[in-house]
Protein backbone atom coordinates (compact mmCIF):
# COMPACT_ATOMS: atom_id res chain seq x y z
CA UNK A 1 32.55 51.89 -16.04
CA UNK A 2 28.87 51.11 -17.44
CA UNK A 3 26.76 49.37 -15.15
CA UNK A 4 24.80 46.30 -16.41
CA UNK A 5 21.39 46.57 -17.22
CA UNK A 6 18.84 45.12 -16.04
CA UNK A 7 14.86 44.37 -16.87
CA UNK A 8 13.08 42.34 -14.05
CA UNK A 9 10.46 39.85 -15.12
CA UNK A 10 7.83 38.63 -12.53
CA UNK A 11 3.81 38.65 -12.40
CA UNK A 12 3.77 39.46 -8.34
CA UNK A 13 3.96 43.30 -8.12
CA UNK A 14 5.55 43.17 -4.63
CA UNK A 15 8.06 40.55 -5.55
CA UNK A 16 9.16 42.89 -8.66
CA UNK A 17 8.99 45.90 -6.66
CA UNK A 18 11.09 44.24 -4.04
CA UNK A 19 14.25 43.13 -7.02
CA UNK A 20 13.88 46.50 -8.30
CA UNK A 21 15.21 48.09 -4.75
CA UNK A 22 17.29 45.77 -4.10
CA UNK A 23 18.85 45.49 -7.45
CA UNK A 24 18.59 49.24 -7.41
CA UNK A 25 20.73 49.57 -5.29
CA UNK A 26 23.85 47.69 -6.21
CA UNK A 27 26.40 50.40 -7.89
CA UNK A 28 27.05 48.59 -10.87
CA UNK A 29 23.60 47.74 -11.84
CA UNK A 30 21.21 50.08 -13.15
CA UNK A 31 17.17 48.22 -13.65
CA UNK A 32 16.02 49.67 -17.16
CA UNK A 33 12.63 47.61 -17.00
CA UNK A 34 10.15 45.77 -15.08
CA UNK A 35 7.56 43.44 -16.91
CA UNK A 36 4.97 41.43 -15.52
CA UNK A 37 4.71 38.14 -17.29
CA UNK A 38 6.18 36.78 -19.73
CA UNK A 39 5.03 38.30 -23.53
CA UNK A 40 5.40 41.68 -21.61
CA UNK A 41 8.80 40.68 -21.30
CA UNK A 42 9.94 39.68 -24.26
CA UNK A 43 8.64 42.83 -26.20
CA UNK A 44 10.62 44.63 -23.58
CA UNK A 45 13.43 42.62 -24.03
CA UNK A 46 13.24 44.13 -27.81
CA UNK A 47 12.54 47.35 -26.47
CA UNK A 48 15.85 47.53 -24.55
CA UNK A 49 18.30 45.39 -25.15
CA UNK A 50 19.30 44.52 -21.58
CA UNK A 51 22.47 42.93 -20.46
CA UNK A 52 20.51 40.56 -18.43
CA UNK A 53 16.99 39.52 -17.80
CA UNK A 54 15.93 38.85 -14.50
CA UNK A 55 13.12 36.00 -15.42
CA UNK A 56 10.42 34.22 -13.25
CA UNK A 57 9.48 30.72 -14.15
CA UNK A 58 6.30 30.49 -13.16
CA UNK A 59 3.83 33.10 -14.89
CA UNK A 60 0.38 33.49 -16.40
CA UNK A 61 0.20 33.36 -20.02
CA UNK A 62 3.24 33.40 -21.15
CA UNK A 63 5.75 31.58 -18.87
CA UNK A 64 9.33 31.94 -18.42
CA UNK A 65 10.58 29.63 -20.29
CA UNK A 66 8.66 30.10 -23.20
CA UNK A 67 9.60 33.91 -22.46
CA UNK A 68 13.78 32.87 -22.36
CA UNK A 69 13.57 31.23 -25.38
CA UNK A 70 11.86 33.70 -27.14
CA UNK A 71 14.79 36.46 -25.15
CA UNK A 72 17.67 34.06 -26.57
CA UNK A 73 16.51 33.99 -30.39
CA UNK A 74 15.12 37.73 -30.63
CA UNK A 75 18.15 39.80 -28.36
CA UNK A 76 21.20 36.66 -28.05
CA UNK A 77 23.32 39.64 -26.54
CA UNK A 78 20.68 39.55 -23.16
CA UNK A 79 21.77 37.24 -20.78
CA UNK A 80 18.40 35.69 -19.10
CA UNK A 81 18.96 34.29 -15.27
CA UNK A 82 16.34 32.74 -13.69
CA UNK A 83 14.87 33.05 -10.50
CA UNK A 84 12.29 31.15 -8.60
CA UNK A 85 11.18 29.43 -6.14
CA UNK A 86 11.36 25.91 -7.84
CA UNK A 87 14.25 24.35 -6.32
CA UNK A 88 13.88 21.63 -9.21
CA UNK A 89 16.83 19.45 -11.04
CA UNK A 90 13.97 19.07 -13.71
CA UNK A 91 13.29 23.16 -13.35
CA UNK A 92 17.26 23.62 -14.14
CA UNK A 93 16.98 21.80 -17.51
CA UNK A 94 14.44 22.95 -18.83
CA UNK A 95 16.18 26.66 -18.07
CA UNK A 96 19.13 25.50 -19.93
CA UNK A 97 18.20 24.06 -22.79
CA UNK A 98 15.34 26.88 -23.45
CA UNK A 99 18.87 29.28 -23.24
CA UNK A 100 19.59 30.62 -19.88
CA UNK A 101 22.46 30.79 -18.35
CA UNK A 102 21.72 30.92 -14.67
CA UNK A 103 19.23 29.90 -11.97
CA UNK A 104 18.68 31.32 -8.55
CA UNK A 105 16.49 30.56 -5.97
CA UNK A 106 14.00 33.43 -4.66
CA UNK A 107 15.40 32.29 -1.42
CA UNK A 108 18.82 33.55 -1.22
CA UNK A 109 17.63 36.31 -3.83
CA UNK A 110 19.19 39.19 -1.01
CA UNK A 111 22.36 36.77 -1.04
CA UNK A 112 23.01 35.54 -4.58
CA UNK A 113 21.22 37.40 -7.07
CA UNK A 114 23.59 40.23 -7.53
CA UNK A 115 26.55 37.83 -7.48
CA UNK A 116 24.61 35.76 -10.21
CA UNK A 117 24.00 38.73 -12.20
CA UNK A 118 27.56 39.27 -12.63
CA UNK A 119 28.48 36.05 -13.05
CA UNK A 120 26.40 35.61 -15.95
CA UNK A 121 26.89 39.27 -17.20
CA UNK A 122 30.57 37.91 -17.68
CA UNK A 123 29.42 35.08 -19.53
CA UNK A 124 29.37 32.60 -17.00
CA UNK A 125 27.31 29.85 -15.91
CA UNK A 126 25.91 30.45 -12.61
CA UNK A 127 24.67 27.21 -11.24
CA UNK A 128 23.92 26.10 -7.32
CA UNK A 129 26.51 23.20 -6.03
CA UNK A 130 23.60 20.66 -5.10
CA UNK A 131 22.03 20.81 -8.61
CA UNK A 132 25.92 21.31 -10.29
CA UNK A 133 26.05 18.12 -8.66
CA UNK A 134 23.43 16.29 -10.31
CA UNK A 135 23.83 17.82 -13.61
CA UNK A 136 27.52 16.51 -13.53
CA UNK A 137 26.22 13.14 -12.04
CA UNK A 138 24.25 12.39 -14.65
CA UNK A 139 27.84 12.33 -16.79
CA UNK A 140 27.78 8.14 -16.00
CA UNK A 141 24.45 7.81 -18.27
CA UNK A 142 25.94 9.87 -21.28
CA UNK A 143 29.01 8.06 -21.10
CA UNK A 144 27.19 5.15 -21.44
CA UNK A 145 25.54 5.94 -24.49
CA UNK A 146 28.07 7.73 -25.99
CA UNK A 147 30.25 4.48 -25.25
CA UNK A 148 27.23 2.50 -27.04
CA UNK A 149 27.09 4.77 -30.12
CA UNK A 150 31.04 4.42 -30.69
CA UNK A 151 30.45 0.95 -30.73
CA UNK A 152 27.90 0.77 -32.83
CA UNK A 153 30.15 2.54 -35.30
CA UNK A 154 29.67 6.23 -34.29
CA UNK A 155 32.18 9.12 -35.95
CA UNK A 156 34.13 10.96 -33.82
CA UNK A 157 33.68 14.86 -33.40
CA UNK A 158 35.69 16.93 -36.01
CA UNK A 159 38.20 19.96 -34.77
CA UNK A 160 35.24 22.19 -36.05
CA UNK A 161 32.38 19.83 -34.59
CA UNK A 162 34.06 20.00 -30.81
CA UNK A 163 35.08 24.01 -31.33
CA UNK A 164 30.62 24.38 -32.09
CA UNK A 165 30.63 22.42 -29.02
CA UNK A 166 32.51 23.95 -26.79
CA UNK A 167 30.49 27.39 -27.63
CA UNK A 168 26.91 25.82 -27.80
CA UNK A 169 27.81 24.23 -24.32
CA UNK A 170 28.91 27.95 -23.28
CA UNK A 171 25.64 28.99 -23.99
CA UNK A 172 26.37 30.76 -27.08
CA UNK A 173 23.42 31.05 -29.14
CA UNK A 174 24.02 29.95 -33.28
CA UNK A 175 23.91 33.44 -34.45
CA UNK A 176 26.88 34.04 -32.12
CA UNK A 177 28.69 31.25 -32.85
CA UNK A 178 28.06 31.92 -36.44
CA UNK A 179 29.46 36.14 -35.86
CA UNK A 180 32.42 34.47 -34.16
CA UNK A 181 33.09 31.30 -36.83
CA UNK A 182 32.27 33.65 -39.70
CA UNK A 183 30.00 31.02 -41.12
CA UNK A 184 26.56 31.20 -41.29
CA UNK A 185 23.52 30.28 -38.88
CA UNK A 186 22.39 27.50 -41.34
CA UNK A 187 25.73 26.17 -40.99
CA UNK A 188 26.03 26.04 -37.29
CA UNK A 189 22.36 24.40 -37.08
CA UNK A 190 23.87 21.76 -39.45
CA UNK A 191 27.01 21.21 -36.90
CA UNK A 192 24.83 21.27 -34.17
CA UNK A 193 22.26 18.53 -35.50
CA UNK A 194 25.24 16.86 -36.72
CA UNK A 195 27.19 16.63 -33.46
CA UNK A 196 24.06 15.61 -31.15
CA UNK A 197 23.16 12.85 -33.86
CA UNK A 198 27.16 11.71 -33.41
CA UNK A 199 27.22 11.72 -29.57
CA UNK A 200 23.28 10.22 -29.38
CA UNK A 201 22.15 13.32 -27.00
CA UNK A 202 19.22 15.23 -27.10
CA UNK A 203 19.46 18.24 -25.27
CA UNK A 204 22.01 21.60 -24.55
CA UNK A 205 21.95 20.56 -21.41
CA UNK A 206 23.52 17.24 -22.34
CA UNK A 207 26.03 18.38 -24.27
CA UNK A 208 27.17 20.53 -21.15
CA UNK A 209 27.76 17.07 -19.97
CA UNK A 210 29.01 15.35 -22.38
CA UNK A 211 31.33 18.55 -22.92
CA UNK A 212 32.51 18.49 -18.80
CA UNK A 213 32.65 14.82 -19.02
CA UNK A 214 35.36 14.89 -22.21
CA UNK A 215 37.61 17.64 -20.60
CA UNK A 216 36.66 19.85 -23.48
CA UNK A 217 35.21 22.49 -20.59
CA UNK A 218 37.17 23.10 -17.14
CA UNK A 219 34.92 24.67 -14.95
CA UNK A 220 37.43 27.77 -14.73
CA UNK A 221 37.55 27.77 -18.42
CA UNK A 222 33.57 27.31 -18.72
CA UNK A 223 32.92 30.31 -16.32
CA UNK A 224 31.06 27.87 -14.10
CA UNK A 225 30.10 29.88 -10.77
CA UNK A 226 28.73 27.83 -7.91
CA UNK A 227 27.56 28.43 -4.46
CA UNK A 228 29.42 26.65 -1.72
């Protein structure tokens, strides 16, 4: 069985050297990489095509999230889970709309991280409960507009529309849903503007919502992994 690959992103030498060891030692996890901030990272991310990126928020120059999105539209294949110390609702979406698919606190790092690491190596969404929580409360305020827009005349979603959905909510970047549609990246860019004009929402992260909140994602089905 291949082990999952790993680069580890973080400006503090000790903090990186720590991951490295204890990543290091997991059997199904091999570290490929180390870069320390966030431009380093992204050419590295080029360089090797890992199966998951490791990523700091908080870095000189470069930051992380700058760094994921950058990850997500140069190497869609790499996963990118976040880790830091920022134990932020407002942290968490910003990670997942710039494209990553996981957050972990630097906390329970010798805990969670590995777990994480699979999780989102499996295409999962890898999430802790108290900030699941809030990103599912905040369901009531898309409902609302959603609610507002159908009144106002609003189309619903098409079968293609909720299927682009479904994926973008995933965290399936458009050149992936694109491979798996067959159509091309244009075309899901077009759905995509399309559907968040429909549904009046902004962000990835409130599609997830709006996408929970409609049924169209059980958790089991979504891959969402949480912490109890």
């Amino acid at each position: 069985m291949s082990k999952i690959r790993l680069l580890v992103v973080d400006d503090h030498p000790v903090v990186r050297a720590g991951l490295v060891t204890l990543l290091g030692a997991q059997n199904d996890m091999e570290v490929v990489g180390e870069a320390e901030d966030g431009a380093a990272g992204v050419l590295r991310a080029l360089e090797l095509r890992p199966d998951v990126v490791v990523m700091d928020i908080t870095m000189t120059g470069m930051d992380g999230l700058a760094a994921t999105r950058a990850i997500r539209k140069a190497t869609p294949k790499s996963k990118v889970l976040v880790m830091t110390v920022h134990e932020s609702v407002e942290y968490l979406r910003q990670t997942l709309d710039a494209g990553a698919t996981g957050y972990v606190l630097k906390k329970a790092a010798n805990t969670e991280l590995a777990v994480a690491i699979r999780a989102v190596h499996r295409g999962e969404i890898f999430l802790y409960p108290s900030f699941t929580r809030v990103l599912l409360g905040d369901m009531a305020q898309d409902r609302e507009r959603s609610t507002l827009s159908q009144r106002e005349g609003g189309e619903p979603l098409s079968q293609r529309e909720t299927q682009v959905l479904c994926l973008i909510a995933q965290g399936y970047t458009s050149r992936q849903i694109a491979d798996q549609l067959f159509l091309s990246t244009r075309t899901i860019e077009t759905y995509r503007a399309r559907i968040m004009e429909k549904l009046n929402l902004k962000s990835r992260v409130a599609l997830v919502r709006y996408a929970l909140q409609h049924g169209l994602l059980e958790q089991r089905d979504m891959g969402l992994e949480v912490i109890e």
